[in-house]
N, C-alpha and C. Protein backbone atom coordinates (compact mmCIF):
# COMPACT_ATOMS: atom_id res chain seq x y z
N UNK A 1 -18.53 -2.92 -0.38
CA UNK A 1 -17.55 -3.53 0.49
C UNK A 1 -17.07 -2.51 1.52
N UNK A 2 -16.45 -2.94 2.57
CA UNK A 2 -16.57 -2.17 4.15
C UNK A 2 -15.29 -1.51 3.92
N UNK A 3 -14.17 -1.96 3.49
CA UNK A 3 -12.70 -1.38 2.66
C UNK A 3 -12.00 -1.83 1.45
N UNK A 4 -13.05 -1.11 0.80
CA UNK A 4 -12.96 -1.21 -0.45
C UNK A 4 -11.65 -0.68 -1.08
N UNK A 5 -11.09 0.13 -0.94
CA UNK A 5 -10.12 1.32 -1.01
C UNK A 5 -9.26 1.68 0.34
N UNK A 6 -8.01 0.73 0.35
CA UNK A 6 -7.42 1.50 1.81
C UNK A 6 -6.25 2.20 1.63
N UNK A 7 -5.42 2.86 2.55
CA UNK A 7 -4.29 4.02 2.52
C UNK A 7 -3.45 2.88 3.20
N UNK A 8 -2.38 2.45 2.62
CA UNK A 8 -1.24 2.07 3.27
C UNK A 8 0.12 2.70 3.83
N UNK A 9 0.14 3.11 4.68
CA UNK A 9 1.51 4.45 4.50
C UNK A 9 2.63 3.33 5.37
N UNK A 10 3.76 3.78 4.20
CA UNK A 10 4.97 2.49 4.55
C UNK A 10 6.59 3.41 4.99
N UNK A 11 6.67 3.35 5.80
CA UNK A 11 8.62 3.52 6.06
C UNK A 11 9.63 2.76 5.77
N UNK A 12 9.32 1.65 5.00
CA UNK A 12 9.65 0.31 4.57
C UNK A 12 10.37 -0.16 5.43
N UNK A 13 10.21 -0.02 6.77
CA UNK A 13 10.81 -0.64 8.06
C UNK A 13 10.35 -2.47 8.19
N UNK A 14 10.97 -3.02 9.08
CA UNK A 14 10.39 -4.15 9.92
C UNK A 14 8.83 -4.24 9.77
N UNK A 15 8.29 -3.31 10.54
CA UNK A 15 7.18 -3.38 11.10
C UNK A 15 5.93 -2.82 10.11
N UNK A 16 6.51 -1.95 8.80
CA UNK A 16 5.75 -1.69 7.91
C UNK A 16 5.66 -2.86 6.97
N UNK A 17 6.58 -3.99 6.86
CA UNK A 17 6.38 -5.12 6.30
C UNK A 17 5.46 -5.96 6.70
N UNK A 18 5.48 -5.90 8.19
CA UNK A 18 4.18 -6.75 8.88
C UNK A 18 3.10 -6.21 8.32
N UNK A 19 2.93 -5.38 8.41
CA UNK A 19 2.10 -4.27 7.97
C UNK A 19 1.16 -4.59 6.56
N UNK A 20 2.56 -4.49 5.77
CA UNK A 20 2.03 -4.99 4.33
C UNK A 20 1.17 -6.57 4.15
N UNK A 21 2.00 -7.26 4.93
CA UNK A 21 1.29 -8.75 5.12
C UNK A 21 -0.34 -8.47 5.78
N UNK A 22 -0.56 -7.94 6.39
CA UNK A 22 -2.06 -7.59 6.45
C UNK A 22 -2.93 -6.74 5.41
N UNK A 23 -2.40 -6.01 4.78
CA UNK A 23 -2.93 -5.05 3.75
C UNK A 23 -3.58 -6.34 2.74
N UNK A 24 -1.90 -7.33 2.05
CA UNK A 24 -2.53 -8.50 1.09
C UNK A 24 -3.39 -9.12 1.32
N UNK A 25 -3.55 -9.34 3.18
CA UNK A 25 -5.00 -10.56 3.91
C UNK A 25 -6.37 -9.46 3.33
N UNK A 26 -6.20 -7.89 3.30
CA UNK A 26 -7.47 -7.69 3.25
C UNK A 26 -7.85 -7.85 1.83
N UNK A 27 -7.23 -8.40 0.81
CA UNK A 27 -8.23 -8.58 -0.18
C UNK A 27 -8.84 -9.71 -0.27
N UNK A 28 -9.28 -10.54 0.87
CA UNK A 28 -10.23 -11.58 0.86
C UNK A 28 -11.23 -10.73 1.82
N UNK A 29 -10.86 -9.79 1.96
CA UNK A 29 -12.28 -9.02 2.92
C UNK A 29 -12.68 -8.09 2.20
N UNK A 30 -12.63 -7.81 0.73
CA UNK A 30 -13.24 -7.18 -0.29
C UNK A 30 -12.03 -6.05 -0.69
N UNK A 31 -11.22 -5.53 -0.08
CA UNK A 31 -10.22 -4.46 -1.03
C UNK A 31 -9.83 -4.63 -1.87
N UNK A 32 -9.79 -4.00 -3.01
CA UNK A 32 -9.93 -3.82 -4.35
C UNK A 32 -8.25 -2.88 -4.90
N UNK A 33 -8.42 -1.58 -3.76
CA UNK A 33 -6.75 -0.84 -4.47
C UNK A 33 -6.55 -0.33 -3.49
N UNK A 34 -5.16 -0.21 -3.25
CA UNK A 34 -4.79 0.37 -2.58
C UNK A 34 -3.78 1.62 -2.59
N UNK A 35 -3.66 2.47 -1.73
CA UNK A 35 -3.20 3.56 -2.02
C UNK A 35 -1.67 3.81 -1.08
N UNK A 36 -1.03 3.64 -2.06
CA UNK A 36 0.36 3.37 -1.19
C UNK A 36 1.29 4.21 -0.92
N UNK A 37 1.73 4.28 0.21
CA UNK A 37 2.50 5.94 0.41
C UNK A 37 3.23 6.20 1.37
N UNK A 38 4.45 6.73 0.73
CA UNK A 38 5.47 6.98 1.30
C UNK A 38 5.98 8.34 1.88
N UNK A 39 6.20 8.85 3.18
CA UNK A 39 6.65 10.35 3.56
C UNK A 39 7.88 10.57 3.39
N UNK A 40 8.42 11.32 2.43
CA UNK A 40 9.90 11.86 2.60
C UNK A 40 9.48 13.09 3.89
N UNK A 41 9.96 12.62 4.99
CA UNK A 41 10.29 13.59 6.40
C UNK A 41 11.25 14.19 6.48
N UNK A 42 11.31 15.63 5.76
CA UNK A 42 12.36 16.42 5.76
C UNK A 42 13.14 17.18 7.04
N UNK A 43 12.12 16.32 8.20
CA UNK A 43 12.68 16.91 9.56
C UNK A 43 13.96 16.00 9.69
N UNK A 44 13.60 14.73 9.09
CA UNK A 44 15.17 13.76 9.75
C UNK A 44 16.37 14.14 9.22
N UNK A 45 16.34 14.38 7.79
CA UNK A 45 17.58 15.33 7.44
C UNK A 45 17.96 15.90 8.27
N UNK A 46 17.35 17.21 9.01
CA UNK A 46 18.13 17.79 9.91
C UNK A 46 18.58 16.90 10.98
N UNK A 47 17.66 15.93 11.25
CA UNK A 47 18.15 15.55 12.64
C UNK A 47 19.40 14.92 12.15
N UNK A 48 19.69 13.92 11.09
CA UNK A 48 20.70 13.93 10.99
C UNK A 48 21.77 14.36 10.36
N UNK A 49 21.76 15.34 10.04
CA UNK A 49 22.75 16.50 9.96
C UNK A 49 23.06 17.57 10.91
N UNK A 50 22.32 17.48 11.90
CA UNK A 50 22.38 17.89 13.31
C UNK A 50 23.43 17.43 14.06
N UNK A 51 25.08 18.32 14.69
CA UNK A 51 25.84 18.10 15.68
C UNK A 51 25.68 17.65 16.57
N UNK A 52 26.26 17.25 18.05
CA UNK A 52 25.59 16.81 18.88
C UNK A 52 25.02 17.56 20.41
N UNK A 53 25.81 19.17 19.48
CA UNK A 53 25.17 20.24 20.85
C UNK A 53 23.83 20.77 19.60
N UNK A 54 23.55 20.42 18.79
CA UNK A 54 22.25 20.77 17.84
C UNK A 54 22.48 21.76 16.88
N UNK A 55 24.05 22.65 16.33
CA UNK A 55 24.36 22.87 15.47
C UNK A 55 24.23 22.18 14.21
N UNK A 56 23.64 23.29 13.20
CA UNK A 56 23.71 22.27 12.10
C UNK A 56 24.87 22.07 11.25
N UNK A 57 25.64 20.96 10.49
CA UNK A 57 27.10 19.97 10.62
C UNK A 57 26.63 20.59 9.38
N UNK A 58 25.87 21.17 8.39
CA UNK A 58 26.12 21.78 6.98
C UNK A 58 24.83 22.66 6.26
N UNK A 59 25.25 23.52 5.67
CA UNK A 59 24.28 23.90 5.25
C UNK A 59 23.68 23.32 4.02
N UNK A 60 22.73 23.85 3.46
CA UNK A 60 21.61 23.28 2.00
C UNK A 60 22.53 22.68 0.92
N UNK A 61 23.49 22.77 0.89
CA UNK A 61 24.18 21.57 -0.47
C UNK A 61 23.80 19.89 0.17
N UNK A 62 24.44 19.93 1.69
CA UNK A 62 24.47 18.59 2.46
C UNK A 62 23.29 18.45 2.01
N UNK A 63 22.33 19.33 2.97
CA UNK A 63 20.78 18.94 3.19
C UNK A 63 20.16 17.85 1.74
N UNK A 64 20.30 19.30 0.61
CA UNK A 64 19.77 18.50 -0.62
C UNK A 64 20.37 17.12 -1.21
N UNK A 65 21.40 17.12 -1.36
CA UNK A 65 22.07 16.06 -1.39
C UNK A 65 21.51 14.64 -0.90
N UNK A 66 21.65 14.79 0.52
CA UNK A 66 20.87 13.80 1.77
C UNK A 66 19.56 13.32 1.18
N UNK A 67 18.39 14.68 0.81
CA UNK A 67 17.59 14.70 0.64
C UNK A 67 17.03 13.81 -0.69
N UNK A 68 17.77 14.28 -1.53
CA UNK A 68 18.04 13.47 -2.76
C UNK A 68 18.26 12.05 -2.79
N UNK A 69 19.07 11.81 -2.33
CA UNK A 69 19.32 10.22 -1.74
C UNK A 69 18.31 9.55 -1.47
N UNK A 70 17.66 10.18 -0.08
CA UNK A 70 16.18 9.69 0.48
C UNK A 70 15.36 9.34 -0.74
N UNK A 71 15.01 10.19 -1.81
CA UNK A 71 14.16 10.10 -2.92
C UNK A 71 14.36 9.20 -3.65
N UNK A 72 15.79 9.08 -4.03
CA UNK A 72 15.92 8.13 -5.17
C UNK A 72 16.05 6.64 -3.85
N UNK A 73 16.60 6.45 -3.16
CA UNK A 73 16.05 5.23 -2.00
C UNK A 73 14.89 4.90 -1.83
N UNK A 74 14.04 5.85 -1.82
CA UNK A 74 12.37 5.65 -1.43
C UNK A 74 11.88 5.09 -2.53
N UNK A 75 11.82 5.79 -3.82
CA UNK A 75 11.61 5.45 -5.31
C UNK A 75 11.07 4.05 -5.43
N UNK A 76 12.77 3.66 -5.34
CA UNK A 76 13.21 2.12 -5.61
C UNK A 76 12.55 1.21 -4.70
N UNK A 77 12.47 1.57 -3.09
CA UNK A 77 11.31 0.93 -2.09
C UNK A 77 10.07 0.75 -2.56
N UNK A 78 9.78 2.15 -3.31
CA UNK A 78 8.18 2.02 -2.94
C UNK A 78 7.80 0.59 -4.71
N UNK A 79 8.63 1.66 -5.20
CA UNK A 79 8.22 0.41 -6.69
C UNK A 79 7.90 -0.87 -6.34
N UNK A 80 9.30 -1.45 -5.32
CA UNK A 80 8.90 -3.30 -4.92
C UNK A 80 7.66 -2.87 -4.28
N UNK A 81 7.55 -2.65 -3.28
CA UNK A 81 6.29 -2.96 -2.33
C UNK A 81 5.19 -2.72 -3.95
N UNK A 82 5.28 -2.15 -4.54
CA UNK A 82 3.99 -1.74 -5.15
C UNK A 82 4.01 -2.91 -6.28
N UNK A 83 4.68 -3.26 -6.48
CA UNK A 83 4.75 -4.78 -7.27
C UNK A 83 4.53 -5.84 -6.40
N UNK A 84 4.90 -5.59 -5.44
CA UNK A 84 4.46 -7.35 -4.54
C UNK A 84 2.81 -6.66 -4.18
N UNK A 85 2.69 -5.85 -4.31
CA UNK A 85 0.60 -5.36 -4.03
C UNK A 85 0.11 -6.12 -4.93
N UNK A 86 0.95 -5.70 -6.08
CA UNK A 86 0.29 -5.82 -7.57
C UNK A 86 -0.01 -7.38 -7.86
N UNK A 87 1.11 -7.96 -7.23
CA UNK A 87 1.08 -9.35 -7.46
C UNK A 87 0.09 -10.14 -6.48
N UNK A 88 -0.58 -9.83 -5.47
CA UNK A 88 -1.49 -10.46 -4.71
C UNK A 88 -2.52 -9.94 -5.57
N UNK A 89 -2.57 -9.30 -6.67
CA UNK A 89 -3.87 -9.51 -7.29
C UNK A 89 -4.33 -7.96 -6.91
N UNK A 90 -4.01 -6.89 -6.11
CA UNK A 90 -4.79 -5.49 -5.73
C UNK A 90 -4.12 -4.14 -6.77
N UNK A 91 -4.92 -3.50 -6.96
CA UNK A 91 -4.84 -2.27 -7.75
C UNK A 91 -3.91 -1.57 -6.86
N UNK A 92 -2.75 -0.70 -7.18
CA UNK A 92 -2.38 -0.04 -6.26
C UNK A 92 -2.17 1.46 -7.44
N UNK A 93 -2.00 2.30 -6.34
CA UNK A 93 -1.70 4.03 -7.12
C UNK A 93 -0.85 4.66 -5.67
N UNK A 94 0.25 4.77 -6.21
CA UNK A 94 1.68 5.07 -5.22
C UNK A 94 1.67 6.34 -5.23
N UNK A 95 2.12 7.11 -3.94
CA UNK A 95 2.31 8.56 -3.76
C UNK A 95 3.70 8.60 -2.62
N UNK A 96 4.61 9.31 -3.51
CA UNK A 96 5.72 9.54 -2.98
C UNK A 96 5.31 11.04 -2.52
N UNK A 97 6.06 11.67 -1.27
CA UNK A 97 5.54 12.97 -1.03
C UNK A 97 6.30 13.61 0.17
N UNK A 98 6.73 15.05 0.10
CA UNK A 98 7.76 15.28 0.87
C UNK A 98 6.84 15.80 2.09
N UNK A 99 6.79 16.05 3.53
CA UNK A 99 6.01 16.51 4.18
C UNK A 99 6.63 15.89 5.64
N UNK A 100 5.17 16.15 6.96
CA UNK A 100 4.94 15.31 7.90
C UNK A 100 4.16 14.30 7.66
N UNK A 101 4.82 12.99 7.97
CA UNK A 101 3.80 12.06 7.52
C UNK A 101 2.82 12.14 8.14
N UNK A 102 2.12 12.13 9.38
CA UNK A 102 0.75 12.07 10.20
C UNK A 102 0.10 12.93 9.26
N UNK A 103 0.46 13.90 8.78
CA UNK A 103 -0.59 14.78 8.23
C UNK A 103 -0.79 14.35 6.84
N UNK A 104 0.33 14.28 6.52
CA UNK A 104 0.22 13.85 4.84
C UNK A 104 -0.64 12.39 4.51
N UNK A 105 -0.14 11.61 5.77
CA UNK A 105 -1.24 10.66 5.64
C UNK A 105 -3.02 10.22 5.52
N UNK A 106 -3.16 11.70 6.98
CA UNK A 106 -4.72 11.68 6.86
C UNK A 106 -5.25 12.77 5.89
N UNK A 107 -4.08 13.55 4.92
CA UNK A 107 -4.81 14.23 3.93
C UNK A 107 -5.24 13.36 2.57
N UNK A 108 -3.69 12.62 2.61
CA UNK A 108 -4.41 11.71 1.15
C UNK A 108 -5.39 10.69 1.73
N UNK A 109 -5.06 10.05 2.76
CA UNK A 109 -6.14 8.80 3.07
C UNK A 109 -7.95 9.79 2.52
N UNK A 110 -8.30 11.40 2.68
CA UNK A 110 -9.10 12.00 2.95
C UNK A 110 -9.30 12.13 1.70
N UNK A 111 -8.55 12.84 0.55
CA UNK A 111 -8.25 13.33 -1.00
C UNK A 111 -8.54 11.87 -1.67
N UNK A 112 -8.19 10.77 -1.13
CA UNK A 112 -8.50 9.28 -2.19
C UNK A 112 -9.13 8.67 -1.72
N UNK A 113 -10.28 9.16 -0.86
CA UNK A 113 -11.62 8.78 -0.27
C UNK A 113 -11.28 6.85 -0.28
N UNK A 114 -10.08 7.29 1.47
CA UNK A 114 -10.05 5.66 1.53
C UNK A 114 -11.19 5.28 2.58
N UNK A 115 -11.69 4.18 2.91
CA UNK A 115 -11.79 3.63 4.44
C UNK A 115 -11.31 3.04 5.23
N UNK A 116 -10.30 2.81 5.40
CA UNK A 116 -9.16 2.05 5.86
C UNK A 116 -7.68 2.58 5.78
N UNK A 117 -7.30 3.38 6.99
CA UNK A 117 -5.79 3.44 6.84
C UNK A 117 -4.83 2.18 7.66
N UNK A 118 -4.20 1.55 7.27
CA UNK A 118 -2.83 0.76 7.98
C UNK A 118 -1.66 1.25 7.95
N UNK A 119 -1.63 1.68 9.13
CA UNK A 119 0.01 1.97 9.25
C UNK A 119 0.89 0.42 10.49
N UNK A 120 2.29 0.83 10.43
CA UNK A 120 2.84 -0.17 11.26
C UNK A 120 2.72 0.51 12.68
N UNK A 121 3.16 0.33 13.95
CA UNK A 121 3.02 0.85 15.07
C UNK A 121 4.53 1.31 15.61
N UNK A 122 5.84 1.52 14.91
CA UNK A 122 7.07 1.32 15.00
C UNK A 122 7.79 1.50 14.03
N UNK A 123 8.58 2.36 13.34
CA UNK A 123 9.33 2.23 12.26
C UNK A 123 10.56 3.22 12.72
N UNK A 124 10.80 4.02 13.45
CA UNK A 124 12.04 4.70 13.02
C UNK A 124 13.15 4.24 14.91
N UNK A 125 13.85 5.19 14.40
CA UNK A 125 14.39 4.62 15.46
C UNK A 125 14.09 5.86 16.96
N UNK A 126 14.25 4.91 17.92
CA UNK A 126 13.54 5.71 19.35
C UNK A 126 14.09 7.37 19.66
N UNK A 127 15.33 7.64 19.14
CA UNK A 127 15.52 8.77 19.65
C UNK A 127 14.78 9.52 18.06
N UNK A 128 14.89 9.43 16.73
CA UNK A 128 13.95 10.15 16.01
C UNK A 128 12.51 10.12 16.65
N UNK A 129 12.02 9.01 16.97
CA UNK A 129 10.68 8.89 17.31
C UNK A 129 10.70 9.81 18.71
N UNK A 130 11.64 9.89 19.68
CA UNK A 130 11.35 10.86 20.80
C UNK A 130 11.71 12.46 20.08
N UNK A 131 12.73 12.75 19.14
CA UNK A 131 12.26 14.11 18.56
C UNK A 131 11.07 14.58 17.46
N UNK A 132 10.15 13.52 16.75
CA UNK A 132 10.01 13.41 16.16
C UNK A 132 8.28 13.57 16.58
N UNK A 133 7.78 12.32 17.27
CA UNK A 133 6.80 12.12 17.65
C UNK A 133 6.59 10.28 16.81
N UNK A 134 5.47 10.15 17.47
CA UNK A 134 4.77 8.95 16.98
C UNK A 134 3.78 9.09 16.10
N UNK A 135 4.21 8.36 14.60
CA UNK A 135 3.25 8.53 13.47
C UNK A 135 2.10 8.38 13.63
N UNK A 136 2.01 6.92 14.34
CA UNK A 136 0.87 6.23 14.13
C UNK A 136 -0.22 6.74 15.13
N UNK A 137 0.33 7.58 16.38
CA UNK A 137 0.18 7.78 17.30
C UNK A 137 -1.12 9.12 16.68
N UNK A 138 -0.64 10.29 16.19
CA UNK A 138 -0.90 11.08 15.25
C UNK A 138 -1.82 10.76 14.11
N UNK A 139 -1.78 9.73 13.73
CA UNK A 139 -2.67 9.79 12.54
C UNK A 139 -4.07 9.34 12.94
N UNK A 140 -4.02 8.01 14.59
CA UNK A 140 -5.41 7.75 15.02
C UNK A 140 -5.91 9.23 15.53
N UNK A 141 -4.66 9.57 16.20
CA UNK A 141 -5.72 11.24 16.63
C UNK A 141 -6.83 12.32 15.73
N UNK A 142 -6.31 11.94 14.65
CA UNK A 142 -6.63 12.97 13.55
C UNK A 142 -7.40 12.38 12.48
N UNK A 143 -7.14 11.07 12.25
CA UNK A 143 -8.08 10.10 10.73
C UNK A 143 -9.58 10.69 11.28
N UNK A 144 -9.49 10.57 9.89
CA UNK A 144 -11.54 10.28 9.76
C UNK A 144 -11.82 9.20 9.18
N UNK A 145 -10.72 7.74 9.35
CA UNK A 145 -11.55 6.78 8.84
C UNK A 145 -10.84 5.79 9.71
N UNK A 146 -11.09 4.16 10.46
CA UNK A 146 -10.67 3.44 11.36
C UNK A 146 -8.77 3.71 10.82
N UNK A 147 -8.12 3.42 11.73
CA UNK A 147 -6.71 2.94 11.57
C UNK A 147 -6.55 1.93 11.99
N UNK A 148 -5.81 1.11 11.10
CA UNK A 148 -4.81 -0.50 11.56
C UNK A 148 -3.92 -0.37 12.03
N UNK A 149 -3.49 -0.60 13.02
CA UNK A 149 -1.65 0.03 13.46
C UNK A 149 -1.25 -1.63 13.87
N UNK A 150 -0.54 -1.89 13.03
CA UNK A 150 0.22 -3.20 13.29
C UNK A 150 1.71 -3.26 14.16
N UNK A 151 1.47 -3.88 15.36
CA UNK A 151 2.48 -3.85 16.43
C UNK A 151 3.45 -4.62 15.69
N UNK A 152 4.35 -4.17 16.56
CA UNK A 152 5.74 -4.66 16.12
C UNK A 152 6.13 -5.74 16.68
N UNK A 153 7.11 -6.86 16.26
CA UNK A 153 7.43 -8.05 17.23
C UNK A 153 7.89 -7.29 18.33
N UNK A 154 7.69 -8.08 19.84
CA UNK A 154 8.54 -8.17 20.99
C UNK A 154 9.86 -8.35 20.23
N UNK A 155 11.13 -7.37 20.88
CA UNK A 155 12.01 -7.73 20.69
C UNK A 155 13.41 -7.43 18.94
N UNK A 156 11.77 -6.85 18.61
CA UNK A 156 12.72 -6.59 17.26
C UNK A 156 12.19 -5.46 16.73
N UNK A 157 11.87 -4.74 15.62
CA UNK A 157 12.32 -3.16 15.54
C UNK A 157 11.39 -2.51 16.21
């Protein structure tokens, strides 16, 4: 089968939900499991713990704290999504993981020998995404296997 095995990487945004709704269509096009995965982006912490002349508003208690949060939030995200996989009938194996996502994405998509990455085309908000960069943007630059980038509605996130 042509994607047999794909990389789903989710921000559990809007647009990573669209997202997911295509992942479930591909198991009538032969996918079998999928590999589901989430970036804890330890850059947004700072950004938001970042003042507004770019001092940072606390040091490493805040940070971890924040950080912590993110984890146990993500956790609980990724579990549903990985139960509503489970329930269209597809194998899934979840990877929570602290990093840059673009990279972290095309290393595991590479390490769990997928063919198929889907990401959404939109998930954070525009001024992270202008300090930040564009995920999806990043990961076609760099994959070694096709990317899905699922646009976002006109009009909404």
């Amino acid at each position: 089968m042509l994607f047999e095995t794909i990389l789903f990487a989710t921000d559990f945004s809007e647009t990573s939900a669209r997202a997911m709704d295509y992942v479930r269509r591909l198991k009538d096009a032969g996918c079998r499991e999928v590999v589901l995965l989430h970036v804890i982006d330890q850059r947004e912490a700072h950004v938001l713990l970042a003042e507004p002349a770019g001092f940072a508003a606390a040091e490493g208690e805040y940070e971890a704290e924040l950080l912590g949060m993110m984890r146990k939030n993500a956790e609980a995200k990724l579990d549903e999504v990985r139960r509503w996989l489970e329930d269209a009938g597809l194998s899934v194996k979840a990877h929570l993981i602290d990093g840059i996502p673009a990279t972290e994405i095309v290393r595991v998509a590479d390490a769990e020998h997928t063919s198929l990455i889907v990401v959404g085309s939109h998930g954070r908000s525009n001024i992270t995404q202008f300090l930040l960069g564009s995920v999806s943007e990043n990961v076609i630059r760099h994959a070694n296997q096709p990317v899905l980038v699922v646009r976002r509605i006109e009009g909404g996130q």
